[in-house]
C-alpha atoms as a PDB file:
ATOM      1  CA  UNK A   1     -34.951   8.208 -54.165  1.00  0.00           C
ATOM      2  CA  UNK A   2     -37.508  10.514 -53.507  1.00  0.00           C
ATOM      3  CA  UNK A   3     -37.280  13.833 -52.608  1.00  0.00           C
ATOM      4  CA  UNK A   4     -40.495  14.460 -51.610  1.00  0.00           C
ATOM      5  CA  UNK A   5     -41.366  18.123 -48.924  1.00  0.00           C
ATOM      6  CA  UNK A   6     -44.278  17.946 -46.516  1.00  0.00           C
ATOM      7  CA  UNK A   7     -45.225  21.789 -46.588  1.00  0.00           C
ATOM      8  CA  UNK A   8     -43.986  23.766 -43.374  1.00  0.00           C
ATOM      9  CA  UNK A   9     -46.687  25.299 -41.092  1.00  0.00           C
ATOM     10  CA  UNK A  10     -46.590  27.507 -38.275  1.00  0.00           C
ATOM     11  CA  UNK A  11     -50.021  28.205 -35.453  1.00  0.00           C
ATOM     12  CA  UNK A  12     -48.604  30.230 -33.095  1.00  0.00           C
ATOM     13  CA  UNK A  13     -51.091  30.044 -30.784  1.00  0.00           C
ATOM     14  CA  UNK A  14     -49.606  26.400 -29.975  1.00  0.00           C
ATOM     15  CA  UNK A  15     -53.460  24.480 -30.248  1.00  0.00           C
ATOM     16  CA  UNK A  16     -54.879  21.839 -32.696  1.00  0.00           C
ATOM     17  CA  UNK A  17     -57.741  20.127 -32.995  1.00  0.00           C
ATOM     18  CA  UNK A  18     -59.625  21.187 -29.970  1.00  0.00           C
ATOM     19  CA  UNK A  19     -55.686  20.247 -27.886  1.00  0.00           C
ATOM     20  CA  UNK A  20     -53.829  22.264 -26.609  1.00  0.00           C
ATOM     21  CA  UNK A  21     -49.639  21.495 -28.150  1.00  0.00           C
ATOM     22  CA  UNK A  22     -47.780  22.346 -25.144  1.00  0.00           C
ATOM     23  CA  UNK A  23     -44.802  19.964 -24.472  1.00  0.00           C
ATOM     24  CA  UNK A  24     -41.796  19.938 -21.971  1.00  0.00           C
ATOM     25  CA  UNK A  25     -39.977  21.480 -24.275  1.00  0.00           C
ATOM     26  CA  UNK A  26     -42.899  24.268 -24.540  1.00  0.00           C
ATOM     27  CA  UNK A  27     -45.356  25.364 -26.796  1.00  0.00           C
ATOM     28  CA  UNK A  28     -45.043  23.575 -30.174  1.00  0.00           C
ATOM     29  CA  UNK A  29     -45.619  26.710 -32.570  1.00  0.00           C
ATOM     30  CA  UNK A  30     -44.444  25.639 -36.171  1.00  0.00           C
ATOM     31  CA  UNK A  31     -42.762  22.035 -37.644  1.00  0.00           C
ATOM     32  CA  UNK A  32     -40.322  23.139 -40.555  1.00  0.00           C
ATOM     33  CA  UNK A  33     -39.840  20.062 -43.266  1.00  0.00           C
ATOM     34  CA  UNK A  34     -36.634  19.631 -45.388  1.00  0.00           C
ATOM     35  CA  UNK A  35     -36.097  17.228 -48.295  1.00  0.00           C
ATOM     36  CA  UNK A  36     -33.742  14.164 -48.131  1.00  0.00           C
ATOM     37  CA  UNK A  37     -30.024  15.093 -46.454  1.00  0.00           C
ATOM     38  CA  UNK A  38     -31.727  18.519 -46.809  1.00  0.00           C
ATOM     39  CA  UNK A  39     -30.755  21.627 -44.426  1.00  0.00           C
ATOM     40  CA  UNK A  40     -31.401  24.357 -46.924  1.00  0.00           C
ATOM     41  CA  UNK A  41     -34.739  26.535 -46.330  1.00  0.00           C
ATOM     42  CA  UNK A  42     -37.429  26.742 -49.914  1.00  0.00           C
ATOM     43  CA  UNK A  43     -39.842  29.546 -50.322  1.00  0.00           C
ATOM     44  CA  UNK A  44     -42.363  27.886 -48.279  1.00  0.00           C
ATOM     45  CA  UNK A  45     -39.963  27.418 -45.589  1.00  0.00           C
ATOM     46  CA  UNK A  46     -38.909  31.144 -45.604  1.00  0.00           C
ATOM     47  CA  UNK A  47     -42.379  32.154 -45.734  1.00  0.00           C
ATOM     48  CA  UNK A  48     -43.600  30.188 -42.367  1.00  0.00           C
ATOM     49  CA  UNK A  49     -40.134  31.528 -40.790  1.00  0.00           C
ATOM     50  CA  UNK A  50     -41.139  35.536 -41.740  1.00  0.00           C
ATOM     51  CA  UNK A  51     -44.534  34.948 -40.365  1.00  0.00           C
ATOM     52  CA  UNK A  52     -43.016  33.811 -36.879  1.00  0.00           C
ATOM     53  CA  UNK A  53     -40.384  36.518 -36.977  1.00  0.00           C
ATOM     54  CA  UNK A  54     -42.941  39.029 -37.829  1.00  0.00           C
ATOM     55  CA  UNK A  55     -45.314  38.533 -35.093  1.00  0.00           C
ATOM     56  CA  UNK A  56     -42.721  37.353 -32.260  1.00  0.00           C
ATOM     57  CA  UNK A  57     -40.952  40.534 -32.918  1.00  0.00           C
ATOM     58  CA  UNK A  58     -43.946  42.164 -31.437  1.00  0.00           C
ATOM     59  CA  UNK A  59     -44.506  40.216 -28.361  1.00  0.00           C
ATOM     60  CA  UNK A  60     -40.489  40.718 -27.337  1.00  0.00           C
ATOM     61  CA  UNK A  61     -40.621  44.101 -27.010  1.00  0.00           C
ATOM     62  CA  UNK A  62     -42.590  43.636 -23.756  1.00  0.00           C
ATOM     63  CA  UNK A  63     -42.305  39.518 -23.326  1.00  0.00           C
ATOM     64  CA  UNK A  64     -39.719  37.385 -22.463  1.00  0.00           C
ATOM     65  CA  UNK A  65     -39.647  34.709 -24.683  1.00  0.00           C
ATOM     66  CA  UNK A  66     -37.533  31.373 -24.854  1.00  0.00           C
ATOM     67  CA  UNK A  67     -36.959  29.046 -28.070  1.00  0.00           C
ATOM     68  CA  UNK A  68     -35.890  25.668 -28.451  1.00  0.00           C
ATOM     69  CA  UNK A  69     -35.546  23.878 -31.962  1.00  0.00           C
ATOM     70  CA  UNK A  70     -35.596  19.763 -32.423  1.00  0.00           C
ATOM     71  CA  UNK A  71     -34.526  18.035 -35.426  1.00  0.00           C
ATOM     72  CA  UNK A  72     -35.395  15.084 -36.716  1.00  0.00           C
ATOM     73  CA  UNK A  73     -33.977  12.557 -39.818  1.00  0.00           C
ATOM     74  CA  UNK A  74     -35.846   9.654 -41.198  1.00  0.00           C
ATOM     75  CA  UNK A  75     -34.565   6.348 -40.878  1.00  0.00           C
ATOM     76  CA  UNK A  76     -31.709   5.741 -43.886  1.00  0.00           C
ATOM     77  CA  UNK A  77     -28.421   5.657 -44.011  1.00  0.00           C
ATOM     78  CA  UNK A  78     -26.285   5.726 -40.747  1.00  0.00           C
ATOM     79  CA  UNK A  79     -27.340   6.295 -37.048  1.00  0.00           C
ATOM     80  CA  UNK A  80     -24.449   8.572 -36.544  1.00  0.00           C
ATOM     81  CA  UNK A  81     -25.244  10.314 -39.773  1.00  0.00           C
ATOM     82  CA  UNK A  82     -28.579  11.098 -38.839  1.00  0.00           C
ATOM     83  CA  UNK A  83     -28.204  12.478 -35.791  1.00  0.00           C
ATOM     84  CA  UNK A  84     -25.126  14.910 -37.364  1.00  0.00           C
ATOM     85  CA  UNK A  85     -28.550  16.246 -40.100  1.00  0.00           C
ATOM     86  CA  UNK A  86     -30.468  16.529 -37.686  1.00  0.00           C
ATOM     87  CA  UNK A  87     -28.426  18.961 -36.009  1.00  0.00           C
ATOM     88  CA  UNK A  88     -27.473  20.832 -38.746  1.00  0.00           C
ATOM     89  CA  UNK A  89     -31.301  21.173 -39.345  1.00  0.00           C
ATOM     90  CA  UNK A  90     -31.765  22.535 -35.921  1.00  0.00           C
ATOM     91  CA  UNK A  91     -28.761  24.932 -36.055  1.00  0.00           C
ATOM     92  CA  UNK A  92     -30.497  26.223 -39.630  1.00  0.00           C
ATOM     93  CA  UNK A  93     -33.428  27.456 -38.254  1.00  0.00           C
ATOM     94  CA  UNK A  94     -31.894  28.432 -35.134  1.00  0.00           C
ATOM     95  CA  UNK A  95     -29.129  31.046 -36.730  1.00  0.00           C
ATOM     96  CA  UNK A  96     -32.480  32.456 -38.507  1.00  0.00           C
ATOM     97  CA  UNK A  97     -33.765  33.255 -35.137  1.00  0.00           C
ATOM     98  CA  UNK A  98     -30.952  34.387 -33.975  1.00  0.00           C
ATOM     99  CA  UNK A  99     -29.960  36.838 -36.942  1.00  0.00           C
ATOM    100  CA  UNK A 100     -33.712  38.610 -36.679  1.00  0.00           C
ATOM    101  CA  UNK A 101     -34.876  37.983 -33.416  1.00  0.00           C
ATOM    102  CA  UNK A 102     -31.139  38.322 -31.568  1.00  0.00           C
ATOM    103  CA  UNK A 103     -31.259  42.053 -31.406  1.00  0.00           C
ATOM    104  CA  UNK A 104     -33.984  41.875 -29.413  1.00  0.00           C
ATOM    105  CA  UNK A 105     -32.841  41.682 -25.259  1.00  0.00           C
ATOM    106  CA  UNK A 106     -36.079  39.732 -24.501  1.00  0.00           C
ATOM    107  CA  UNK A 107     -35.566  37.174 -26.780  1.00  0.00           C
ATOM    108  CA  UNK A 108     -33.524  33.722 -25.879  1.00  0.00           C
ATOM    109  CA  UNK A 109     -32.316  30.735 -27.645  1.00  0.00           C
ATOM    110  CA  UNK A 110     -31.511  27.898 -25.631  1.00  0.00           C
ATOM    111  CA  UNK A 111     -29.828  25.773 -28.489  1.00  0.00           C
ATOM    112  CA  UNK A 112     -30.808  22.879 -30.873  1.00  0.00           C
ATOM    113  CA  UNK A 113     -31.837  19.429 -29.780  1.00  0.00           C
ATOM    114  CA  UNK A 114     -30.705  17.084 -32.270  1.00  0.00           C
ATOM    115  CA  UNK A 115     -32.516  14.066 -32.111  1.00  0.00           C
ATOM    116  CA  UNK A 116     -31.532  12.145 -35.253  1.00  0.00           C
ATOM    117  CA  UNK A 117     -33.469   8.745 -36.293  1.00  0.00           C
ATOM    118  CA  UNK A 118     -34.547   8.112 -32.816  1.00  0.00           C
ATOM    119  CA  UNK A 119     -37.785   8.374 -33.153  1.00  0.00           C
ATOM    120  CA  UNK A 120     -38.319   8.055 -36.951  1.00  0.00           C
ATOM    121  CA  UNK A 121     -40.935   5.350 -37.680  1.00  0.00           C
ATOM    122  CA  UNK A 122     -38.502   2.553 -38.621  1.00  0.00           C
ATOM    123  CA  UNK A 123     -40.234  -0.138 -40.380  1.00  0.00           C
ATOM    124  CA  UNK A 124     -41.901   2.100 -43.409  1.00  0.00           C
ATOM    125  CA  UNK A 125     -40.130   2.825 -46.774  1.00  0.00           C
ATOM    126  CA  UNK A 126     -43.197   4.765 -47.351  1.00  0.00           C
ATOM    127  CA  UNK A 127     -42.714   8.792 -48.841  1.00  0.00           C
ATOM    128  CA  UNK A 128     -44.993  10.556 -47.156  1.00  0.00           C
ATOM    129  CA  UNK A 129     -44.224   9.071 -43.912  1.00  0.00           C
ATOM    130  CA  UNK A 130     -40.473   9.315 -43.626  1.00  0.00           C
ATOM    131  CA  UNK A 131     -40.894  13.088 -45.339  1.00  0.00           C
ATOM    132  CA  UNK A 132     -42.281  13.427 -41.969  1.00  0.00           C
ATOM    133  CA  UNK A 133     -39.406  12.486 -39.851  1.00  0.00           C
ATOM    134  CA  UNK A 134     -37.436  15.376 -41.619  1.00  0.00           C
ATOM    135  CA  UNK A 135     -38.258  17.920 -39.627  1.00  0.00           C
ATOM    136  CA  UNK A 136     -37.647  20.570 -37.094  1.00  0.00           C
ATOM    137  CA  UNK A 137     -39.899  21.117 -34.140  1.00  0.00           C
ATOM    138  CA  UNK A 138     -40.334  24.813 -33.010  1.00  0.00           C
ATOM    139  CA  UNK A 139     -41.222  25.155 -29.216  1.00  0.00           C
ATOM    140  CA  UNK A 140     -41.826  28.917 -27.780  1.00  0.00           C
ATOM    141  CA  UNK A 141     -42.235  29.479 -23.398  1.00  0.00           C
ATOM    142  CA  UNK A 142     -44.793  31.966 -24.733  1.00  0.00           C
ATOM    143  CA  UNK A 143     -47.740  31.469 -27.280  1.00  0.00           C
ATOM    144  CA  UNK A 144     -49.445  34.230 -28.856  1.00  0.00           C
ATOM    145  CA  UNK A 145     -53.295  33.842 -29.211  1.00  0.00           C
ATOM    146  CA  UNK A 146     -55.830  34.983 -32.024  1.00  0.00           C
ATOM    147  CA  UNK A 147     -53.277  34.102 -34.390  1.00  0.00           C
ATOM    148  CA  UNK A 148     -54.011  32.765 -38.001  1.00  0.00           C
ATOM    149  CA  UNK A 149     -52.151  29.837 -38.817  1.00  0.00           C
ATOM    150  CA  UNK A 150     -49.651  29.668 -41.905  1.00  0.00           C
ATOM    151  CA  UNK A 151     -49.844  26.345 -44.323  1.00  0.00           C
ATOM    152  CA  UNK A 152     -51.704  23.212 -43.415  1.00  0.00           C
ATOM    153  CA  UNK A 153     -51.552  21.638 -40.099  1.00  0.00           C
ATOM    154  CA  UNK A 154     -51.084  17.605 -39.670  1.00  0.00           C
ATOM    155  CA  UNK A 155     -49.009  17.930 -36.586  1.00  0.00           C
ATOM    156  CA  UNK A 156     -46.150  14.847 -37.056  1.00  0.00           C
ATOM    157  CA  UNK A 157     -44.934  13.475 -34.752  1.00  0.00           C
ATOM    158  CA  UNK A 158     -45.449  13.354 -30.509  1.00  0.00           C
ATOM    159  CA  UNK A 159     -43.454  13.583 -27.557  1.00  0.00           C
ATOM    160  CA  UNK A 160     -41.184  10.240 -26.633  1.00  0.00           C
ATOM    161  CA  UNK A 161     -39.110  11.237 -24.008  1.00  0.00           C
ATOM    162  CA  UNK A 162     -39.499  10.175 -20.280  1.00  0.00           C
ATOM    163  CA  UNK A 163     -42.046  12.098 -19.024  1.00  0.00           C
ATOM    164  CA  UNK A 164     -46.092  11.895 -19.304  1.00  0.00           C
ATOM    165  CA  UNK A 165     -49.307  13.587 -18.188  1.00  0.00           C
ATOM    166  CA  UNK A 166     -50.909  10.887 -17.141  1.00  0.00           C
ATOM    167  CA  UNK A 167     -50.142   8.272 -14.310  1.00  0.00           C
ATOM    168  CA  UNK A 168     -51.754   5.362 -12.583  1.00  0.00           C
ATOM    169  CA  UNK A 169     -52.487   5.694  -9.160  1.00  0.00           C
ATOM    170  CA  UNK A 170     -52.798   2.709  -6.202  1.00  0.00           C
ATOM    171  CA  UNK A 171     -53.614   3.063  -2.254  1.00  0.00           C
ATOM    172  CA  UNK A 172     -51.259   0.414  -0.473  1.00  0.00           C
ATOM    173  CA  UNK A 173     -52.715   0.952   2.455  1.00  0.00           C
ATOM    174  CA  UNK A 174     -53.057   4.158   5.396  1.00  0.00           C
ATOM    175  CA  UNK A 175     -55.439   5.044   7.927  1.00  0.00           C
ATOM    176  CA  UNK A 176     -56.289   8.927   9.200  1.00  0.00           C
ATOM    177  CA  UNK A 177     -57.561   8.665  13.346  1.00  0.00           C
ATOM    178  CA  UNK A 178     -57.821  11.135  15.868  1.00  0.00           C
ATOM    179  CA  UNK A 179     -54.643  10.493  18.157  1.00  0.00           C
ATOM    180  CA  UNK A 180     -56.251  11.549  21.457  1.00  0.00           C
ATOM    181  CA  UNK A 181     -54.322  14.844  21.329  1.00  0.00           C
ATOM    182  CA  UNK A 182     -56.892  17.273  20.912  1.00  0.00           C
ATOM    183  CA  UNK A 183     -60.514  17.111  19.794  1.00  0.00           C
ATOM    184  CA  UNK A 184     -61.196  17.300  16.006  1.00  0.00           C
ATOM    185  CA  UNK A 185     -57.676  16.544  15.323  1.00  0.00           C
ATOM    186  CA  UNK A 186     -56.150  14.096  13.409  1.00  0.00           C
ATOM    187  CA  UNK A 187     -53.572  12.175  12.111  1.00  0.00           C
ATOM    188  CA  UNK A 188     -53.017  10.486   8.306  1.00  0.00           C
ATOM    189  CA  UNK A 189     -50.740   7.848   7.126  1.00  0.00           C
ATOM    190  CA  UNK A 190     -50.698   6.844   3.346  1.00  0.00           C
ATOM    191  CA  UNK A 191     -49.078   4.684   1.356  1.00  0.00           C
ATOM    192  CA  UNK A 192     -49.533   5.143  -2.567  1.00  0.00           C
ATOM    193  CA  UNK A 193     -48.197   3.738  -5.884  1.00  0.00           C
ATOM    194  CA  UNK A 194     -47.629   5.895  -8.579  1.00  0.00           C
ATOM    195  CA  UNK A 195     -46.876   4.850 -11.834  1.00  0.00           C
ATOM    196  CA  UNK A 196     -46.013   6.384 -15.463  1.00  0.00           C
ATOM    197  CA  UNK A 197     -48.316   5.024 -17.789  1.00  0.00           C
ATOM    198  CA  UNK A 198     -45.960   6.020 -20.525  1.00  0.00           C
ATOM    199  CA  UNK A 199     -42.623   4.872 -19.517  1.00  0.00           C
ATOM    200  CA  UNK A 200     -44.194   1.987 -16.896  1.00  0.00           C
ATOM    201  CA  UNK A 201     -42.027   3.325 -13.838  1.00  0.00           C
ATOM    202  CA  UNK A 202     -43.020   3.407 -10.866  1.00  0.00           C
ATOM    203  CA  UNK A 203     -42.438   4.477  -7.351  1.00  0.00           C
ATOM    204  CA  UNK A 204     -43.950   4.073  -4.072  1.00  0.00           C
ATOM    205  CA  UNK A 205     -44.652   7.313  -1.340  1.00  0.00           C
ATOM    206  CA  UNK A 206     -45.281   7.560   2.196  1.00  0.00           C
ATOM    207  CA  UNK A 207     -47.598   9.953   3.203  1.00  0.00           C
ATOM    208  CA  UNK A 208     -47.609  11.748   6.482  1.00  0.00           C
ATOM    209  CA  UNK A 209     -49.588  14.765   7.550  1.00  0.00           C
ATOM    210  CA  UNK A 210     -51.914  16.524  10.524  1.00  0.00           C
ATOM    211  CA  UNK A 211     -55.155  18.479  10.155  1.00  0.00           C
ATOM    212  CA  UNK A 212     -58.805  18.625  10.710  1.00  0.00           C
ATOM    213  CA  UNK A 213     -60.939  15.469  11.374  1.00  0.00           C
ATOM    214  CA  UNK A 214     -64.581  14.658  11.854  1.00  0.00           C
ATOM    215  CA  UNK A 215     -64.306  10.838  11.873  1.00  0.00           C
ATOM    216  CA  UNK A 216     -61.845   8.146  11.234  1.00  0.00           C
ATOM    217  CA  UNK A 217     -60.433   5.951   7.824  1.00  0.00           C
ATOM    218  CA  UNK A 218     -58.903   2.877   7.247  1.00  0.00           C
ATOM    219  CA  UNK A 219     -57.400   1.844   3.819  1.00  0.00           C
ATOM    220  CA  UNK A 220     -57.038  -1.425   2.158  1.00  0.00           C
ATOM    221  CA  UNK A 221     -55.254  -1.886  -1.459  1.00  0.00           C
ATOM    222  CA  UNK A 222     -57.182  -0.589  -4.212  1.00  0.00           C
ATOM    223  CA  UNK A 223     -57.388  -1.336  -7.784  1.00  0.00           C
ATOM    224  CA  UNK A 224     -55.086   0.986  -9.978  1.00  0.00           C
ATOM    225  CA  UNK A 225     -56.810   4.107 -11.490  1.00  0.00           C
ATOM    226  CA  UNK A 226     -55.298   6.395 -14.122  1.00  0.00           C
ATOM    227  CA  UNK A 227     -55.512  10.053 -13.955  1.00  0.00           C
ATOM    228  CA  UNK A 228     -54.162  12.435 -16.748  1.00  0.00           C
ATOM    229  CA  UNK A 229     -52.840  15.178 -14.283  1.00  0.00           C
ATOM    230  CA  UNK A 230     -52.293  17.791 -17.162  1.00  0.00           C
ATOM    231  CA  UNK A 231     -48.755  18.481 -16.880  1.00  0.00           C
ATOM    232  CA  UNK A 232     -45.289  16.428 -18.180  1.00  0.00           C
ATOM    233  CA  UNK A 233     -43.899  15.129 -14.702  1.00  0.00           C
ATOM    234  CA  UNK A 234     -42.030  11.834 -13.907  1.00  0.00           C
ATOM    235  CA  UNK A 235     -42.464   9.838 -11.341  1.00  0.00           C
ATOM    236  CA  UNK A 236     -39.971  11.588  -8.983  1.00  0.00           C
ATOM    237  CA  UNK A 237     -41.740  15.511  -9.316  1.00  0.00           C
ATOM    238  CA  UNK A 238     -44.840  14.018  -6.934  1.00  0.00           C
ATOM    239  CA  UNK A 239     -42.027  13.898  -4.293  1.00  0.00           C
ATOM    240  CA  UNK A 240     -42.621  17.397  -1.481  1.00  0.00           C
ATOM    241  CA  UNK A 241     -45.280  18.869   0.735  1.00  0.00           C
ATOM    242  CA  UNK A 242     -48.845  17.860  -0.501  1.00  0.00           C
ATOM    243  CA  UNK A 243     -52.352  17.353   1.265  1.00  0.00           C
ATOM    244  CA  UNK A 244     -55.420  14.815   1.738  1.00  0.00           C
ATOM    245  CA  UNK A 245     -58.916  16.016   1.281  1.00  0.00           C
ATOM    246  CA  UNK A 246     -61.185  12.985   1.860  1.00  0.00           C
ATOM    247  CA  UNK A 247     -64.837  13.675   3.022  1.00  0.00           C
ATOM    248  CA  UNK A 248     -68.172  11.045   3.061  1.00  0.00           C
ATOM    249  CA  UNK A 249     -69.287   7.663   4.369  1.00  0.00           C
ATOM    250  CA  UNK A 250     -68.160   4.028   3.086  1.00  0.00           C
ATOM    251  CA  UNK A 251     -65.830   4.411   0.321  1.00  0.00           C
ATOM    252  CA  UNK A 252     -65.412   7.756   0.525  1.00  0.00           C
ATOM    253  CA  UNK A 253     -64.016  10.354  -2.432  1.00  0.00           C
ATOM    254  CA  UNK A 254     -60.629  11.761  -1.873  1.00  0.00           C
ATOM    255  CA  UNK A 255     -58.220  14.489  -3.514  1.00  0.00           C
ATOM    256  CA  UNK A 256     -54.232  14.012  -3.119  1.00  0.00           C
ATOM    257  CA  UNK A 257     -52.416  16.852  -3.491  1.00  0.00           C
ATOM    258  CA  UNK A 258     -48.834  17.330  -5.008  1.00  0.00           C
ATOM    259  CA  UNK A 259     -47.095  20.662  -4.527  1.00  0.00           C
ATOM    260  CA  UNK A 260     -43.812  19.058  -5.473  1.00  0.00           C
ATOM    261  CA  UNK A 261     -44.327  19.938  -9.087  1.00  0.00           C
ATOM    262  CA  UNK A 262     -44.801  23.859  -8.512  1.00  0.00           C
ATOM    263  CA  UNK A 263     -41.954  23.810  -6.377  1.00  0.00           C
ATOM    264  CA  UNK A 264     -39.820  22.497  -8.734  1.00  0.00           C
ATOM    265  CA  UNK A 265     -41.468  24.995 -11.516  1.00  0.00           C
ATOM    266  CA  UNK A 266     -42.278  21.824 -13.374  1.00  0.00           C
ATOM    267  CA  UNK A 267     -46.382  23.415 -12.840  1.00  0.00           C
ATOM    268  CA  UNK A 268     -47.719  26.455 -11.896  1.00  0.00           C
ATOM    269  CA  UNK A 269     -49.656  25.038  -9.039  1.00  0.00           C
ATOM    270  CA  UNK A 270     -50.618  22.241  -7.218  1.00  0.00           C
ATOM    271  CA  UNK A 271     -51.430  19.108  -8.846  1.00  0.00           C
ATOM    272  CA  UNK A 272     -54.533  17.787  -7.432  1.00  0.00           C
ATOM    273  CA  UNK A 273     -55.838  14.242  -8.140  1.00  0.00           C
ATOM    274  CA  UNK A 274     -59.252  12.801  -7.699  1.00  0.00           C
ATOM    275  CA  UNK A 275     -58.919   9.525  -6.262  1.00  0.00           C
ATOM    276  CA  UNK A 276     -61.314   7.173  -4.990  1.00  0.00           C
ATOM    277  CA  UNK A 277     -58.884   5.792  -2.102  1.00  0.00           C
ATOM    278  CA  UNK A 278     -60.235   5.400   0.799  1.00  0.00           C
ATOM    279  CA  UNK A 279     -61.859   2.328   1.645  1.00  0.00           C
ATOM    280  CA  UNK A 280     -63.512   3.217   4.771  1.00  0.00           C
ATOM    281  CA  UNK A 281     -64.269   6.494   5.514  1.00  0.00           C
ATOM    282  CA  UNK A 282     -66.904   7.900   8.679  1.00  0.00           C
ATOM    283  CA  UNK A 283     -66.631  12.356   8.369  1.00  0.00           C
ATOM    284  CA  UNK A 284     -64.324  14.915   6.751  1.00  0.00           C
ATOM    285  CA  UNK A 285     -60.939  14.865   6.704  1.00  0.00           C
ATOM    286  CA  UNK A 286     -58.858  18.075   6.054  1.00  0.00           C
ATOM    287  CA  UNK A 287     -54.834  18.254   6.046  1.00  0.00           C
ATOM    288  CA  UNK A 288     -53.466  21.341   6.876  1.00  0.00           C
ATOM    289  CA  UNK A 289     -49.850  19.949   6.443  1.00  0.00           C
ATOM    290  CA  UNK A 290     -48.349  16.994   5.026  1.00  0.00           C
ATOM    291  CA  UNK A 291     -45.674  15.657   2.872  1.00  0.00           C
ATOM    292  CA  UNK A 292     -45.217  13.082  -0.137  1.00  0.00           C
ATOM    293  CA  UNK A 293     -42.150  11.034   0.661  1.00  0.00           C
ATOM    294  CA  UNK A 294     -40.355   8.628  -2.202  1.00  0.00           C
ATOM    295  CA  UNK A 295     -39.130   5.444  -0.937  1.00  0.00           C
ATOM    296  CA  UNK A 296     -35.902   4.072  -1.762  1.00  0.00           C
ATOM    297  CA  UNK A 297     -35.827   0.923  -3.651  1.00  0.00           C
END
C-alpha cells in the first residue's frame, strides 16, 4: 500500500486561479494532507501550520476571527472507520489552533467537521487521487490579503453539500396594473420557480408588492434561465421582503430582488437577479414594497 503525501499548502488570502475560495463554511485558507490512517503532522505540515499561526496571530489582536476544520479519508477500509480518521484529522489540526491561537480572546474555533469517505472519489485505486481525499480543509470568517502563499496550490476537492450559487429561474405567470386607486400606482403579482441547479430542488413563490407604475404587464411562462447569484443559498433563503424593477416595451428586462438572504445573514445584501420575465411590458415599473412568499407543497 502506498503511502504516498500530497504536500500541504496554505493562501491565506482564500483566492485561486482568478476565483475567489469562499465556501459556506468560509474562506478556504489552507488543505493539510496526511498519509494513509495518518493523523500525525510532517515537517511540511508544521511548516504551512506556523505560517497560518504566524500571520493570524496578527490580525486577532484587532479581528474577530472564526475557524472551522473538515476532514476527509479516502475510500478503503470501513465507512464507519473513515469517518472516526477523519475526525481525528480534524481534531489534530484543530488542538494546534487552539494551543497557539487560544490565548488570543478574538480568536474562535467552532469544532471539526468530520466528513469521512463521503465524498472521496470512489471508483479510483489511483495514488495520487485518493492521497487527495486525505485531507483537512481549513476555512477562516476572515481572509487576509497581500499574502504569499506557502507550498503548491491544486485546490482538491469542492463543496458537496446542499447549497449552490447558482439557480434556475422560471416566470409562471403575474401581471403588474394600475388598480384605479391612485394615479401612477400600481399593483404586481408574480409567480416564479426557483430551482437549485446543484441539488435539482425546487420551490415555487408568490410574489406580491405595491409601487410606482408608468404602464401595465402581463406574464406568460417563460423558458428557465440560470443565474449564478454569488452566494451559497438553498432554495428556502429567497423566502422574505424583496422587489420588482421591470422597465421597457415588449419583452421587457426585469431585476427580482431577494432580501431574504441578508436577513437571514446568509449575504450581506440583497440578492438581485437579472431576469428577462416579463412577457409584455408598456413603461416602468418600480416596487417600493413587496414580499417573496414559498408555497407549500
Amino acid at each position: 500500500m502506498s503511502d504516498y503525501q500530497h504536500p500541504s499548502w496554505a493562501n491565506l488570502s482564500a483566492r485561486h486561479q482568478g476565483k475567489d475560495l469562499r465556501f459556506p463554511e468560509g474562506w478556504l485558507i489552507a488543505q493539510i494532507y496526511f498519509t494513509v490512517n495518518g493523523t500525525a503532522f510532517d515537517a511540511k505540515d508544521e511548516e504551512v501550520l506556523s505560517f497560518i499561526y504566524h500571520n493570524y496571530a496578527q490580525l486577532l489582536l484587532g479581528t474577530r476571527v472564526r475557524f472551522q476544520f473538515a476532514g476527509y479519508a479516502d475510500h478503503r477500509s470501513s465507512e464507519s472507520h473513515n469517518l472516526g480518521l477523519s475526525q481525528r484529522r480534524a481534531e489534530a489540526v484543530k488542538r494546534y489552533f487552539d494551543s497557539r491561537l487560544g490565548r488570543m480572546r478574538s480568536y474562535e474555533s467552532v469544532g471539526v467537521i468530520p466528513r469521512g469517505e463521503k465524498f472521496a472519489a470512489q471508483k479510483t485505486m489511483d495514488e495520487y487521487v485518493m492521497a487527495g481525499d486525505r485531507r483537512v480543509d481549513i476555512f477562516a470568517s476572515e481572509r487576509i490579503f497581500n499574502q504569499p502563499t506557502i507550498g503548491e496550490m491544486p485546490v482538491r476537492g469542492k463543496y458537496t453539500g446542499p447549497l449552490s450559487q447558482k439557480f434556475t429561474f422560471r416566470t409562471l405567470k403575474g401581471w403588474s396594473f394600475p388598480p384605479g386607486v391612485k394615479p401612477g400606482v400600481a399593483v404586481t403579482y408574480l409567480l416564479v420557480e426557483i430551482q437549485n441547479s446543484r441539488s435539482k430542488k425546487k420551490a415555487t413563490f408568490k410574489y406580491k408588492g405595491g409601487g410606482v407604475s408608468l404602464g401595465v404587464g402581463f406574464n406568460r411562462p417563460t423558458p428557465p434561465e440560470e443565474r449564478d447569484v454569488g452566494v451559497w443559498l438553498d432554495v428556502e433563503d429567497f423566502e422574505g421582503p424583496g422587489k420588482v424593477l421591470g422597465a421597457g416595451a415588449g419583452r421587457a428586462g426585469t431585476s427580482f430582488i431577494f432580501e431574504g438572504p441578508q436577513i437571514r445573514l446568509k449575504s450581506d445584501k440583497a440578492v438581485i437577479v437579472s431576469f428577462s420575465g416579463w412577457d409584455f411590458v408598456v413603461g416602468v415599473g418600480v416596487d417600493m414594497i413587496g414580499s417573496w412568499v414559498r408555497q407549500r407543497q
